[in-house]
C-alpha atoms as a PDB file:
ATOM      1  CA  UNK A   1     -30.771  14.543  -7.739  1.00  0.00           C
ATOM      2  CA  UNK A   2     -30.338  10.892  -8.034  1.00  0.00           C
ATOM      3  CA  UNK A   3     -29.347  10.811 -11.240  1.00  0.00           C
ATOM      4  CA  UNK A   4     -26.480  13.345 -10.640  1.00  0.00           C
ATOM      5  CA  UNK A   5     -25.287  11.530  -7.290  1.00  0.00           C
ATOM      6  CA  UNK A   6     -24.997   8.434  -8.972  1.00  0.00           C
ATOM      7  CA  UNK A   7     -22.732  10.256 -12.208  1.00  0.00           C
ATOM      8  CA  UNK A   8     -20.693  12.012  -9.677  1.00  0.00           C
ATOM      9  CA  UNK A   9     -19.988   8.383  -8.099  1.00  0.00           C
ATOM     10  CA  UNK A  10     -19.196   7.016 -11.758  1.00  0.00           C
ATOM     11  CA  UNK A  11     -16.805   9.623 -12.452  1.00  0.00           C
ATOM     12  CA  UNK A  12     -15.048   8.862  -9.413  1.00  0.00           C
ATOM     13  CA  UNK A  13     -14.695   5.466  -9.950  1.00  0.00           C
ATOM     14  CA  UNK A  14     -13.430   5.874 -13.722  1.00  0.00           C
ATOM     15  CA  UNK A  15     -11.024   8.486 -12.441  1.00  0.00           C
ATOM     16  CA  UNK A  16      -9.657   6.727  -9.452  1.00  0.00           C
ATOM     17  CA  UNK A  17      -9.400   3.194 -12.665  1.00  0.00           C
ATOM     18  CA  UNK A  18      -7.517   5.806 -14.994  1.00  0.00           C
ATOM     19  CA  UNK A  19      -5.263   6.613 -12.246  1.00  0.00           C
ATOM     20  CA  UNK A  20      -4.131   3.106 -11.501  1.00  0.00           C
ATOM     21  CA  UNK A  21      -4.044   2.335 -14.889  1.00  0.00           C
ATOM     22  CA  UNK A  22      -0.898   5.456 -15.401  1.00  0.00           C
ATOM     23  CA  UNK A  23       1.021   3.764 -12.621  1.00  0.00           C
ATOM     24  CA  UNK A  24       4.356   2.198 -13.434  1.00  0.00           C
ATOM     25  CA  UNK A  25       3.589  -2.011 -13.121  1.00  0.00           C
ATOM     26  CA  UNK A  26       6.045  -2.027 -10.668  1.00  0.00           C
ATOM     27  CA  UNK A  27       3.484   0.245  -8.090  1.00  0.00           C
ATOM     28  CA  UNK A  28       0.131  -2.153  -9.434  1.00  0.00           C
ATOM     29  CA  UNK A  29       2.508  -5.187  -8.323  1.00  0.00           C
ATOM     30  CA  UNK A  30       3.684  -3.893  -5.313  1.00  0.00           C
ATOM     31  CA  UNK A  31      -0.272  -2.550  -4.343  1.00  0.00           C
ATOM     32  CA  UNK A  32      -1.327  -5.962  -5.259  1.00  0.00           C
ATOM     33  CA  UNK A  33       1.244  -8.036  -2.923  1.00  0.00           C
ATOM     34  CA  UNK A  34      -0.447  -4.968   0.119  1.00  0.00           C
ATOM     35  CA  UNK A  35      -3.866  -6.053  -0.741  1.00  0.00           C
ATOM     36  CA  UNK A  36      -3.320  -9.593  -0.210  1.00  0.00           C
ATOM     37  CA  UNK A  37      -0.925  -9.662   2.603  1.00  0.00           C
ATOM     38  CA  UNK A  38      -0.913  -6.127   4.591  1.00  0.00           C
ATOM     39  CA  UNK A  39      -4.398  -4.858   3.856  1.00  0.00           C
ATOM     40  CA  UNK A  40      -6.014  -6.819   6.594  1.00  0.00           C
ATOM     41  CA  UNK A  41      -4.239  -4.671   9.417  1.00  0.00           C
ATOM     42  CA  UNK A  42      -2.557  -1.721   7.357  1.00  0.00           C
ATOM     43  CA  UNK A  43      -4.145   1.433   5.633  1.00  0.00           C
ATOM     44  CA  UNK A  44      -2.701   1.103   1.913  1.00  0.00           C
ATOM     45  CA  UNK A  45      -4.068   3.549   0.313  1.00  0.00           C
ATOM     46  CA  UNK A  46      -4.058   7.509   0.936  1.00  0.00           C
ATOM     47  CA  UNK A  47      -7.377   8.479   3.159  1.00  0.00           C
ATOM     48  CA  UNK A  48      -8.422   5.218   5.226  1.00  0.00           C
ATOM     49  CA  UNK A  49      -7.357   4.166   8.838  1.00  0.00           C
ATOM     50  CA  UNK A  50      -5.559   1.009   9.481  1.00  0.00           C
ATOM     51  CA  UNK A  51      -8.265  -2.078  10.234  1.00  0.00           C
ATOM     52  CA  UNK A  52      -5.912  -2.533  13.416  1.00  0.00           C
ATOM     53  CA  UNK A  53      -5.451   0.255  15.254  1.00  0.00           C
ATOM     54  CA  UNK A  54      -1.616  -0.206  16.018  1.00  0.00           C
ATOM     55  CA  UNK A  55      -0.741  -0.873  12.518  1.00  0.00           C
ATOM     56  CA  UNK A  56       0.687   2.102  11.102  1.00  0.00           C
ATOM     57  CA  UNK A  57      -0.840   3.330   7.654  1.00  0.00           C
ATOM     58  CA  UNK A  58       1.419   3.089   4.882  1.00  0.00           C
ATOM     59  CA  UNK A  59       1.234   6.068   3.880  1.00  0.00           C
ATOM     60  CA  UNK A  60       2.774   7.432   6.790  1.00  0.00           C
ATOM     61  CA  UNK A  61       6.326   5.043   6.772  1.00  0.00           C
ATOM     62  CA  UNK A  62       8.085   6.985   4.926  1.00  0.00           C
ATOM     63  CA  UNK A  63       7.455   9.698   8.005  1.00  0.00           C
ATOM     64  CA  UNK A  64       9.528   7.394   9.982  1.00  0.00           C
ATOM     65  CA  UNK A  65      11.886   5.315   7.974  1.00  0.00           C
ATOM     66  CA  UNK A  66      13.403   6.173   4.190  1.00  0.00           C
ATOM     67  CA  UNK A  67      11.780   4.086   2.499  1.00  0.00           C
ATOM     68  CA  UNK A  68      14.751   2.889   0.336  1.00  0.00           C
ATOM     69  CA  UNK A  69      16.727   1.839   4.173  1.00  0.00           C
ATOM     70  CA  UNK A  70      13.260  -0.622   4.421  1.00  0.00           C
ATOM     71  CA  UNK A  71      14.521  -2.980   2.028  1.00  0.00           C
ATOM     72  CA  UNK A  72      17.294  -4.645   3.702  1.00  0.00           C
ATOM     73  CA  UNK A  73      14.628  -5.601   6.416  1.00  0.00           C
ATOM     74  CA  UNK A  74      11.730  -6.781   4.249  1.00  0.00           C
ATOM     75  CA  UNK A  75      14.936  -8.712   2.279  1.00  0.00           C
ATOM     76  CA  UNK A  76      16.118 -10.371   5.364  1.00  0.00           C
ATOM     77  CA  UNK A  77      12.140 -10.929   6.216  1.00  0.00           C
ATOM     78  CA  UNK A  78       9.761  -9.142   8.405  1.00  0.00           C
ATOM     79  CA  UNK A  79       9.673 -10.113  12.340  1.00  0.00           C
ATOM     80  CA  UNK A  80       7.792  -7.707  15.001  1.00  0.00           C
ATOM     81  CA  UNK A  81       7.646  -8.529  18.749  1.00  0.00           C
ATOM     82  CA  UNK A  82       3.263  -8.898  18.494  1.00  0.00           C
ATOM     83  CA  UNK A  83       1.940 -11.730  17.399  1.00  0.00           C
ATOM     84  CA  UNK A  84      -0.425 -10.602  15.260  1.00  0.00           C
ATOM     85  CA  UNK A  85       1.914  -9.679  12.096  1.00  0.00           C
ATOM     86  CA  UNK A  86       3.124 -12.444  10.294  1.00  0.00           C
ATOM     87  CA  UNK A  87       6.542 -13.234   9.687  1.00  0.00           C
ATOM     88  CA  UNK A  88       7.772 -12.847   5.584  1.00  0.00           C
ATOM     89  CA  UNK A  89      10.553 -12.309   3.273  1.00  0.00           C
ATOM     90  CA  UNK A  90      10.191 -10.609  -0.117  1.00  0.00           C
ATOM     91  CA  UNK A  91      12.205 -11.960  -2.931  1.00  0.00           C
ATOM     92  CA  UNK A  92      14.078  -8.961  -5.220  1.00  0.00           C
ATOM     93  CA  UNK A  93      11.257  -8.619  -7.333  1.00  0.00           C
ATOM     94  CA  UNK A  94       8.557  -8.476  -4.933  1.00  0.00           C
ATOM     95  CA  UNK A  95      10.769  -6.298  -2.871  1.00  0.00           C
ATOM     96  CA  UNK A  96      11.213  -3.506  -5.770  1.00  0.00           C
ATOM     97  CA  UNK A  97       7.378  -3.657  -6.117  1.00  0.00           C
ATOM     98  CA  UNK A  98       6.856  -2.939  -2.859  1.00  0.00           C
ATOM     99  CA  UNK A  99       9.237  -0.382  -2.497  1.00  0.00           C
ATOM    100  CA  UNK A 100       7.980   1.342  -5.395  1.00  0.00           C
ATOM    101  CA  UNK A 101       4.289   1.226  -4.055  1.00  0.00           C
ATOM    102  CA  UNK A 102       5.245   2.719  -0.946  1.00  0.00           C
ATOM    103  CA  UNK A 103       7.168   5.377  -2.941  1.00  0.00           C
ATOM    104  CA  UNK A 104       4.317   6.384  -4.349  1.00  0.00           C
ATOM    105  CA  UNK A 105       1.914   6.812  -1.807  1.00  0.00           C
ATOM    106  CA  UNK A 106       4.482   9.997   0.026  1.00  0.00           C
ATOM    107  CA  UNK A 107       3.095  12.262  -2.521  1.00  0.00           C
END
């Protein structure tokens, strides 16, 4: 029973690699720059609540914004009335990363 609990979690985890590894660079960039500067309050991925309550997951944004009408804001730089997000501007690059990650998590 082990045995087969512990190859079911294998497979899991070489599936869930081999499906990161057929994503465009542009979505492992853009998932990267989440990890290290939105995963601390933000749900990046497709199943998991956000650490902070109020912090919307992301997979939900594109419920209430186009994505693609996001960039001029995260351009211009991020600024929210609580205190708790930090302030930041994305430079092109980084911004079509981003964008693209968040693309692919409405499917």
């Amino acid at each position: 029973m082990l045995k087969s609990i512990l190859a079911s979690g294998l497979i899991v985890f070489a599936l869930s690699g081999s499906v990161q590894a057929m994503e465009e660079p542009s979505v492992q960039r853009g998932r990267i720059f989440a990890r290290t500067n939105c995963a601390r309050c933000h749900s990046i991925d497709r199943v998991t609540q956000s650490p902070l309550k109020i912090a919307p997951p992301f997979r939900t944004l594109h419920e209430r914004y186009p994505v693609d009408e996001l960039a001029e804001a995260l351009a211009e730089g991020i600024s929210t009335g609580h205190p708790t997000m930090p302030e930041f501007q994305l430079d092109p690059a980084e911004l079509n990363d981003f964008l693209a990650f968040l693309k692919s998590l409405e499917h």
